[in-house]
PDB file of N, CA and C in Angstrom:
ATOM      1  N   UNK A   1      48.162-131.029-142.671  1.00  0.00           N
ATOM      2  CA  UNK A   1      46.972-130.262-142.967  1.00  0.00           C
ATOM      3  C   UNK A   1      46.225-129.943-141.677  1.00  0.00           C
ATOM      4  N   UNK A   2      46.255-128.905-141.377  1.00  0.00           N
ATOM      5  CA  UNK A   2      44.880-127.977-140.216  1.00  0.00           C
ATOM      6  C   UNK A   2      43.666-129.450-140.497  1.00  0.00           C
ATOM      7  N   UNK A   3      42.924-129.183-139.188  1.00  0.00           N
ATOM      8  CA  UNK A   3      41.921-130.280-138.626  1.00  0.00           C
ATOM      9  C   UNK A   3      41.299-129.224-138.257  1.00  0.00           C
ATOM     10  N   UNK A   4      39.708-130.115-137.988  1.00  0.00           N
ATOM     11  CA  UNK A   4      38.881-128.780-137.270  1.00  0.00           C
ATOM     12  C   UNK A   4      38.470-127.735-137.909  1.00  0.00           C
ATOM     13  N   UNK A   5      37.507-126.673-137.181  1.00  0.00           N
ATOM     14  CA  UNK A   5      36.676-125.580-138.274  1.00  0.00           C
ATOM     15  C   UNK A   5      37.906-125.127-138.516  1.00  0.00           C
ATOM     16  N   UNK A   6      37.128-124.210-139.632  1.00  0.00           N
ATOM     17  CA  UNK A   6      38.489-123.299-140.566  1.00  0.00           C
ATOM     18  C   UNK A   6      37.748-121.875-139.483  1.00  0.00           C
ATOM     19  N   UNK A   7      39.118-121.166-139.606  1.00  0.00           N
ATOM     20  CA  UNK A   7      38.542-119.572-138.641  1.00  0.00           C
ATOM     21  C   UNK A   7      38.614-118.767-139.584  1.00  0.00           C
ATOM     22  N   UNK A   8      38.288-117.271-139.274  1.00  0.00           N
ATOM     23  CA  UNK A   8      37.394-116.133-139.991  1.00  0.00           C
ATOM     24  C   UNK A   8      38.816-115.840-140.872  1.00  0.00           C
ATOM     25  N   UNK A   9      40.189-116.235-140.663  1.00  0.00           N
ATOM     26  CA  UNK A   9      41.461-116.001-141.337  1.00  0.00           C
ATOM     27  C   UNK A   9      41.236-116.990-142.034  1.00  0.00           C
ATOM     28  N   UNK A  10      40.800-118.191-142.005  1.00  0.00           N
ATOM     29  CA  UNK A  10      40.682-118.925-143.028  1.00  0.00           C
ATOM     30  C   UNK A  10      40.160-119.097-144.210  1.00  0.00           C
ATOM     31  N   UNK A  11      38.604-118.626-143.868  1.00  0.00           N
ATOM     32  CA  UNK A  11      37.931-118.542-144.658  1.00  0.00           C
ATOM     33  C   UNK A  11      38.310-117.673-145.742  1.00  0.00           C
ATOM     34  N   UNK A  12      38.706-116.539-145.499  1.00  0.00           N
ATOM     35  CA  UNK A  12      39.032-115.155-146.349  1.00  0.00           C
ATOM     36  C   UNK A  12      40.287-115.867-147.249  1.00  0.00           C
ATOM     37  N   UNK A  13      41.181-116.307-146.453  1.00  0.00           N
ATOM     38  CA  UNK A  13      42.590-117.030-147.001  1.00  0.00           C
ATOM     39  C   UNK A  13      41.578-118.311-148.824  1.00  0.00           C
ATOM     40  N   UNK A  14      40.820-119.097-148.128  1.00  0.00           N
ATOM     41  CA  UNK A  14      40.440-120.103-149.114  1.00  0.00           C
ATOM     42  C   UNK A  14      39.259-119.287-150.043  1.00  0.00           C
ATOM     43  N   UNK A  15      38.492-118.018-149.775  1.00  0.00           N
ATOM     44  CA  UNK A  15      37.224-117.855-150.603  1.00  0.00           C
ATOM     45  C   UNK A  15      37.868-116.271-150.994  1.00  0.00           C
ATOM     46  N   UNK A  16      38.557-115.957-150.776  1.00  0.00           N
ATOM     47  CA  UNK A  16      38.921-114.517-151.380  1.00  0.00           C
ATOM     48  C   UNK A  16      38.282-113.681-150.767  1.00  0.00           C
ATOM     49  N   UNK A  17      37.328-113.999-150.191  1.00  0.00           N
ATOM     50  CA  UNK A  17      35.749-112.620-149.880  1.00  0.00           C
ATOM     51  C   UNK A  17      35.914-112.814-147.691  1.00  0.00           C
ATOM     52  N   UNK A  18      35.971-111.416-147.890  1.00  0.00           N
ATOM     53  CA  UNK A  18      35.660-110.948-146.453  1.00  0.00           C
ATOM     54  C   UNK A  18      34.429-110.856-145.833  1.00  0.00           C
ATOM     55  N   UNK A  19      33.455-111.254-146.722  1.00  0.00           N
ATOM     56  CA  UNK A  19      32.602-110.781-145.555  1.00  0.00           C
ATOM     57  C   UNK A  19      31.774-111.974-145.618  1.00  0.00           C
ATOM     58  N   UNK A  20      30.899-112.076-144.698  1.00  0.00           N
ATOM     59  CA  UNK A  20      30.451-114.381-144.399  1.00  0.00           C
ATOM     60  C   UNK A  20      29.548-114.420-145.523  1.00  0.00           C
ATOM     61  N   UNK A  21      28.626-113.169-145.997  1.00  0.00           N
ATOM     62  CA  UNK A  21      27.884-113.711-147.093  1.00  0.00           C
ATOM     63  C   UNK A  21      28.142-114.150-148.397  1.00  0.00           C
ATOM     64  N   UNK A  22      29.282-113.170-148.268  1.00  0.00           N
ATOM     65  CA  UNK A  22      30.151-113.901-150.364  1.00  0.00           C
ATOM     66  C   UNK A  22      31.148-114.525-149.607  1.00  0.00           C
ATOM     67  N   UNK A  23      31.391-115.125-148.418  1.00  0.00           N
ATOM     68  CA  UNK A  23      32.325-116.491-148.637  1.00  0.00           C
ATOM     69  C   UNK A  23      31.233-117.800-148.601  1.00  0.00           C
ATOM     70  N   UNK A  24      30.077-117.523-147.776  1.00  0.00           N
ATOM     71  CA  UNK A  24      28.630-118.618-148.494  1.00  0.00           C
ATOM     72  C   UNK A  24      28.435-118.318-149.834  1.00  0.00           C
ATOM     73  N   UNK A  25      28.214-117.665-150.696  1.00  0.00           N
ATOM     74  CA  UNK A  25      28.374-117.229-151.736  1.00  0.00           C
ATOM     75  C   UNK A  25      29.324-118.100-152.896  1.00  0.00           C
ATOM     76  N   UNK A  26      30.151-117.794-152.061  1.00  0.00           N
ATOM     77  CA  UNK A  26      31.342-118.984-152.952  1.00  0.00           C
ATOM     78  C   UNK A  26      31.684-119.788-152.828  1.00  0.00           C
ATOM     79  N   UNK A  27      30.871-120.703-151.565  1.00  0.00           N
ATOM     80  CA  UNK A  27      31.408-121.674-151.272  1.00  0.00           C
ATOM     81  C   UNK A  27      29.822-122.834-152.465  1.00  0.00           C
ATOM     82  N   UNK A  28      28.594-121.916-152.452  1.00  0.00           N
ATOM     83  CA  UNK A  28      27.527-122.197-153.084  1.00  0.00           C
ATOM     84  C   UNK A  28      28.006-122.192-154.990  1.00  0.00           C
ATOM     85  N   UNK A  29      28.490-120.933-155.511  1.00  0.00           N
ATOM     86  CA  UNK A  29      28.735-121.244-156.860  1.00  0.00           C
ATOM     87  C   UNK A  29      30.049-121.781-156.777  1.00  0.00           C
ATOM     88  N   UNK A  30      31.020-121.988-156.224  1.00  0.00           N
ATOM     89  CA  UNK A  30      32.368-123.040-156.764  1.00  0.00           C
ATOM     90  C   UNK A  30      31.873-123.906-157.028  1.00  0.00           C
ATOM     91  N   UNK A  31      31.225-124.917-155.619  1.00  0.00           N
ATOM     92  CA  UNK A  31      30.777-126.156-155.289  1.00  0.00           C
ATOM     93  C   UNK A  31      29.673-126.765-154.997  1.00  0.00           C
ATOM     94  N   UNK A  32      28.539-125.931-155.407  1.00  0.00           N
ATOM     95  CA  UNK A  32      27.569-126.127-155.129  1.00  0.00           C
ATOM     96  C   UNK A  32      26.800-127.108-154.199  1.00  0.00           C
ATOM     97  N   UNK A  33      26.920-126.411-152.784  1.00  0.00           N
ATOM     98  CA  UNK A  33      26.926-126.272-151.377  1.00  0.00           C
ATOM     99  C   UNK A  33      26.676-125.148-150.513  1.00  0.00           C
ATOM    100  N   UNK A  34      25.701-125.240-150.033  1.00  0.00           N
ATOM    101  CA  UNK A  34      25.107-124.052-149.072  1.00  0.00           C
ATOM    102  C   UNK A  34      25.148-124.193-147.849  1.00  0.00           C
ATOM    103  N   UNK A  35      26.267-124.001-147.117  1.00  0.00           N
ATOM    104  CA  UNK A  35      26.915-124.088-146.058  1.00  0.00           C
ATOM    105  C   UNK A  35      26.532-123.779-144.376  1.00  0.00           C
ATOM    106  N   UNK A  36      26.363-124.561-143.503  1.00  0.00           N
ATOM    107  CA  UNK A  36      25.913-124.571-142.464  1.00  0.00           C
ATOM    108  C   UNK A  36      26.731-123.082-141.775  1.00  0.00           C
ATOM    109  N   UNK A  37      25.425-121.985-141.546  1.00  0.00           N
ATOM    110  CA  UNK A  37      25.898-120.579-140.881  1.00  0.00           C
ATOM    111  C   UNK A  37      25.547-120.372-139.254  1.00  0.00           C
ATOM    112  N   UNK A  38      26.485-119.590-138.786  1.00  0.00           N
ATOM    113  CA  UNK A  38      26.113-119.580-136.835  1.00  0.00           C
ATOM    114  C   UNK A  38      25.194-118.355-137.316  1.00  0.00           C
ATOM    115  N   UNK A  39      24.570-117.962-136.520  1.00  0.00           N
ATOM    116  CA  UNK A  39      23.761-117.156-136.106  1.00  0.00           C
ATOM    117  C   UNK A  39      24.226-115.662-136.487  1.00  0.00           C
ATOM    118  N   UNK A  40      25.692-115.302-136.570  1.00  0.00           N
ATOM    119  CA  UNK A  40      26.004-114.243-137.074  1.00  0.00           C
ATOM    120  C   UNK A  40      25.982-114.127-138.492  1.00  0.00           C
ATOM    121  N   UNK A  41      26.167-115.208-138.829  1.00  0.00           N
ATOM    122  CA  UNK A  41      25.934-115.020-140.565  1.00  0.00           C
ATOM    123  C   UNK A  41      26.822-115.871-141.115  1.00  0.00           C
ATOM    124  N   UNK A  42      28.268-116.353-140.381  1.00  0.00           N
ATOM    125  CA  UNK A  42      29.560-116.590-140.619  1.00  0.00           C
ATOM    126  C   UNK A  42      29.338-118.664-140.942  1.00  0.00           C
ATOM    127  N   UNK A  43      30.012-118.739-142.113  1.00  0.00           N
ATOM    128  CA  UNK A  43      30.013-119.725-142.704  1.00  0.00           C
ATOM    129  C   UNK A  43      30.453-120.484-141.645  1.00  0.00           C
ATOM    130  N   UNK A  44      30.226-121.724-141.640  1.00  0.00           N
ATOM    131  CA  UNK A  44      30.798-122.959-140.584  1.00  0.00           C
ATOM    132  C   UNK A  44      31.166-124.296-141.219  1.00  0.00           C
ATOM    133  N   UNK A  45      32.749-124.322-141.960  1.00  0.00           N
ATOM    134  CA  UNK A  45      33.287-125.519-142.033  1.00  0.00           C
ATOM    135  C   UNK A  45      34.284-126.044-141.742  1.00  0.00           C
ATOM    136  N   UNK A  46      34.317-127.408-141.788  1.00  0.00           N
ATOM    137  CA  UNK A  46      35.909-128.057-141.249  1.00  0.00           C
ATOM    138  C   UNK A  46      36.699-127.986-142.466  1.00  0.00           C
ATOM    139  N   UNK A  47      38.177-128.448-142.190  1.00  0.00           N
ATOM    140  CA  UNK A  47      38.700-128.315-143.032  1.00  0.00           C
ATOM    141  C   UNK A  47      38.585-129.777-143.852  1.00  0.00           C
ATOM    142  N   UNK A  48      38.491-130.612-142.871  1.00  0.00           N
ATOM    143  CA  UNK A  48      37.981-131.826-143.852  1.00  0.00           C
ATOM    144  C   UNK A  48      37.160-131.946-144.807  1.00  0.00           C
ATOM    145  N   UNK A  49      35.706-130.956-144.330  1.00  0.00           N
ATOM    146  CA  UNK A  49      34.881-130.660-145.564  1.00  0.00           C
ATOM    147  C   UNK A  49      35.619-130.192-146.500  1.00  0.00           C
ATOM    148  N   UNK A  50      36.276-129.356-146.607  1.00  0.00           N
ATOM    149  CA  UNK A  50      37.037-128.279-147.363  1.00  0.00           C
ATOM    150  C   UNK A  50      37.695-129.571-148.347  1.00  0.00           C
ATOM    151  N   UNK A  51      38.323-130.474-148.122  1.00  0.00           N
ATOM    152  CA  UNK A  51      39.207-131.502-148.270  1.00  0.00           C
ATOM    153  C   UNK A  51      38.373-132.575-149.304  1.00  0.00           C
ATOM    154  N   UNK A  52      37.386-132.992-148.505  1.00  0.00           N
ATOM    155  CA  UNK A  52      36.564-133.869-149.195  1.00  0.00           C
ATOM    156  C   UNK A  52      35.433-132.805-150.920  1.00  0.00           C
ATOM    157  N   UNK A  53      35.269-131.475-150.597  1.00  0.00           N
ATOM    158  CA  UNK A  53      34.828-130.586-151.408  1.00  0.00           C
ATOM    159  C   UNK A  53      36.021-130.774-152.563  1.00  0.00           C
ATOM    160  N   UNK A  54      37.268-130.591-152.186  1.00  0.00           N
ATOM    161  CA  UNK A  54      38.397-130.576-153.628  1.00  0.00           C
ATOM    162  C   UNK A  54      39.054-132.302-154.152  1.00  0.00           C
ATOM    163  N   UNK A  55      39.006-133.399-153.694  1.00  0.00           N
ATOM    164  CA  UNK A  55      38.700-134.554-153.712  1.00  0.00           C
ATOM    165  C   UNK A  55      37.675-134.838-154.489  1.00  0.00           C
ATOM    166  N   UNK A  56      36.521-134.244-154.296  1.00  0.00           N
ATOM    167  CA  UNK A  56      35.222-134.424-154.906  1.00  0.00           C
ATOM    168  C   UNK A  56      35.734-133.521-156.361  1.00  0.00           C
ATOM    169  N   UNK A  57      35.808-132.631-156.424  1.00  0.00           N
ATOM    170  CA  UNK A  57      35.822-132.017-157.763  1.00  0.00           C
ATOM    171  C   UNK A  57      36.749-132.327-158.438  1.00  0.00           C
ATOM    172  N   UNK A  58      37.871-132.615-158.144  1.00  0.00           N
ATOM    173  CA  UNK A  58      39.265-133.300-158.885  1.00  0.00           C
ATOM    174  C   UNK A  58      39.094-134.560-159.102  1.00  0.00           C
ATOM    175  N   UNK A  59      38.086-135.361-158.670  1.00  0.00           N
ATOM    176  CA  UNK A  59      38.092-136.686-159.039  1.00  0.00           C
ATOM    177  C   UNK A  59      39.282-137.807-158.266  1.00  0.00           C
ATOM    178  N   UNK A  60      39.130-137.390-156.387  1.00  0.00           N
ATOM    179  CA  UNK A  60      40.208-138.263-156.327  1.00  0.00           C
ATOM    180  C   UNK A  60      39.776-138.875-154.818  1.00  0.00           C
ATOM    181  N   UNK A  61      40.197-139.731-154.784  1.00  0.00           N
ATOM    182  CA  UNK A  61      40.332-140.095-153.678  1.00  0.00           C
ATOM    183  C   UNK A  61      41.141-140.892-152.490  1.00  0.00           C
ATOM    184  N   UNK A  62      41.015-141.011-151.625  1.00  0.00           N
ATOM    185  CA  UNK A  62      42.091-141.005-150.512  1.00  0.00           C
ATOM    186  C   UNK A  62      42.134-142.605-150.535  1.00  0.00           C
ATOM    187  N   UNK A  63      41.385-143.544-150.626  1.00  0.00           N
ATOM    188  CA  UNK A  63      41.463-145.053-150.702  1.00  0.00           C
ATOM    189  C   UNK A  63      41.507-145.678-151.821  1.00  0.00           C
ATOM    190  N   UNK A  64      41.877-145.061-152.821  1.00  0.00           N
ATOM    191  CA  UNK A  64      42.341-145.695-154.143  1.00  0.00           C
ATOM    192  C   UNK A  64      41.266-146.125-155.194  1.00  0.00           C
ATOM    193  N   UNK A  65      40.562-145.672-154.605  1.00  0.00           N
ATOM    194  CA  UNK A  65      39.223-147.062-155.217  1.00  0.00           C
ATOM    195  C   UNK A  65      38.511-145.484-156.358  1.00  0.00           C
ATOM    196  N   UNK A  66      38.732-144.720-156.553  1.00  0.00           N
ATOM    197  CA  UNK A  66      38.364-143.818-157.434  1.00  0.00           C
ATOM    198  C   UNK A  66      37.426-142.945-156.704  1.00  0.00           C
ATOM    199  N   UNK A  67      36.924-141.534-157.067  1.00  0.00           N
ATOM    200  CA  UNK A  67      35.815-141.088-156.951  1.00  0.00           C
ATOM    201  C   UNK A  67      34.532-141.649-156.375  1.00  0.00           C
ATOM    202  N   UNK A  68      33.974-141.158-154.990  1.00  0.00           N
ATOM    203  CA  UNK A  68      33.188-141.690-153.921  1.00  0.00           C
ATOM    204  C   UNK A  68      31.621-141.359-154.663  1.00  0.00           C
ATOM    205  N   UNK A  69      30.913-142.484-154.904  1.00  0.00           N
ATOM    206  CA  UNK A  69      29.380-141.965-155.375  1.00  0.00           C
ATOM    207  C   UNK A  69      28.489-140.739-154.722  1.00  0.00           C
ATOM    208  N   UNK A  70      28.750-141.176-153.740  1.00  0.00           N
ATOM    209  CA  UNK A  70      27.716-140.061-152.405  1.00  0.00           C
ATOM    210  C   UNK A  70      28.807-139.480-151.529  1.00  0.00           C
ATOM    211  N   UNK A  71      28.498-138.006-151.244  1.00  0.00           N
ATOM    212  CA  UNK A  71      29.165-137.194-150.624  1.00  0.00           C
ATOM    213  C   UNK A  71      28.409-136.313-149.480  1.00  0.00           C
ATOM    214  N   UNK A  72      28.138-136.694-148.167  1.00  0.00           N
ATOM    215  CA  UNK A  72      26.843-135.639-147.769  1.00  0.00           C
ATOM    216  C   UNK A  72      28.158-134.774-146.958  1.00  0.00           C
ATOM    217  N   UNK A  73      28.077-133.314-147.309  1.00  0.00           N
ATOM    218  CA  UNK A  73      29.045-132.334-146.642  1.00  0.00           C
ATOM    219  C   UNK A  73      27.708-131.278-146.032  1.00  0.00           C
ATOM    220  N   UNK A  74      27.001-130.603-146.032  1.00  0.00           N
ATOM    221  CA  UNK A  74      26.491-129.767-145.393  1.00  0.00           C
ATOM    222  C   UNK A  74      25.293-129.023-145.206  1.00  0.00           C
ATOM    223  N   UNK A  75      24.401-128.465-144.690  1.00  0.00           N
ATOM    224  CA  UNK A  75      23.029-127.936-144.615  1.00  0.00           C
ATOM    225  C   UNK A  75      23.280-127.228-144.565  1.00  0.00           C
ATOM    226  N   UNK A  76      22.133-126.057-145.457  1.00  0.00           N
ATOM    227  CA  UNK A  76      21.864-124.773-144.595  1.00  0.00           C
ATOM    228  C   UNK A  76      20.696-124.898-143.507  1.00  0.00           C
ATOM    229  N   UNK A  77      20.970-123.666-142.932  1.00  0.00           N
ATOM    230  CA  UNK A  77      20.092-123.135-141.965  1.00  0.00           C
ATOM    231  C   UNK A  77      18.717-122.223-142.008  1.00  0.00           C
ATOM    232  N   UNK A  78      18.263-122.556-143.186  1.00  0.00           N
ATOM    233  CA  UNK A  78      16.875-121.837-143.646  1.00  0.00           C
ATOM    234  C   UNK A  78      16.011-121.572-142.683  1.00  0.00           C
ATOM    235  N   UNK A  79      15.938-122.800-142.698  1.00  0.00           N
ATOM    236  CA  UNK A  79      14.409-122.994-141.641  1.00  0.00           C
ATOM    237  C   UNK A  79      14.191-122.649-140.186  1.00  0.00           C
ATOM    238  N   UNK A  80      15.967-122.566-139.847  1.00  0.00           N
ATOM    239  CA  UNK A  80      15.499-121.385-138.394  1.00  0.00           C
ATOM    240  C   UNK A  80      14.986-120.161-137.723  1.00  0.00           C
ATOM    241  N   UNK A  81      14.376-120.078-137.172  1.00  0.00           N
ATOM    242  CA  UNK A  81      13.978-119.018-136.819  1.00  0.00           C
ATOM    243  C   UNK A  81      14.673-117.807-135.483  1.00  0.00           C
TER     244      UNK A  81
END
């Protein structure tokens, strides 16, 4: 599995949507998560997030021990100016 941010081929590849606002868009109604954006607009995640996001919704996890209580994956960027 790819490590590290996902790139602008990626994103499109995992959210269907080309352009950064409906792949935040979908990354907000799939999984409800509002995703840390650069300054151009363009979503910013790893693929681990990505990983721990479908883990989380499938109910699984990587150490056996079941489904993790707390999950902190990401901020938005509201409040910048």
């Amino acid at each position: 599995m790819p490590t590290g941010l996902m790139t602008a081929d990626d994103l499109v590849a995992v959210t269907g949507m080309k352009t950064s606002t409906k792949q935040a868009e979908w990354f907000n109604e799939s999984y409800g998560v509002r995703v840390i954006r650069r300054s151009d607009g363009a979503p910013v995640i790893t693929w681990e997030t990505w990983e721990a996001l479908n883990h989380k919704t499938y109910g699984i996890s990587s150490n056996g021990q079941g489904p993790k209580k707390r999950l902190v994956l990401v901020s938005d960027n509201r409040n910048q100016k």
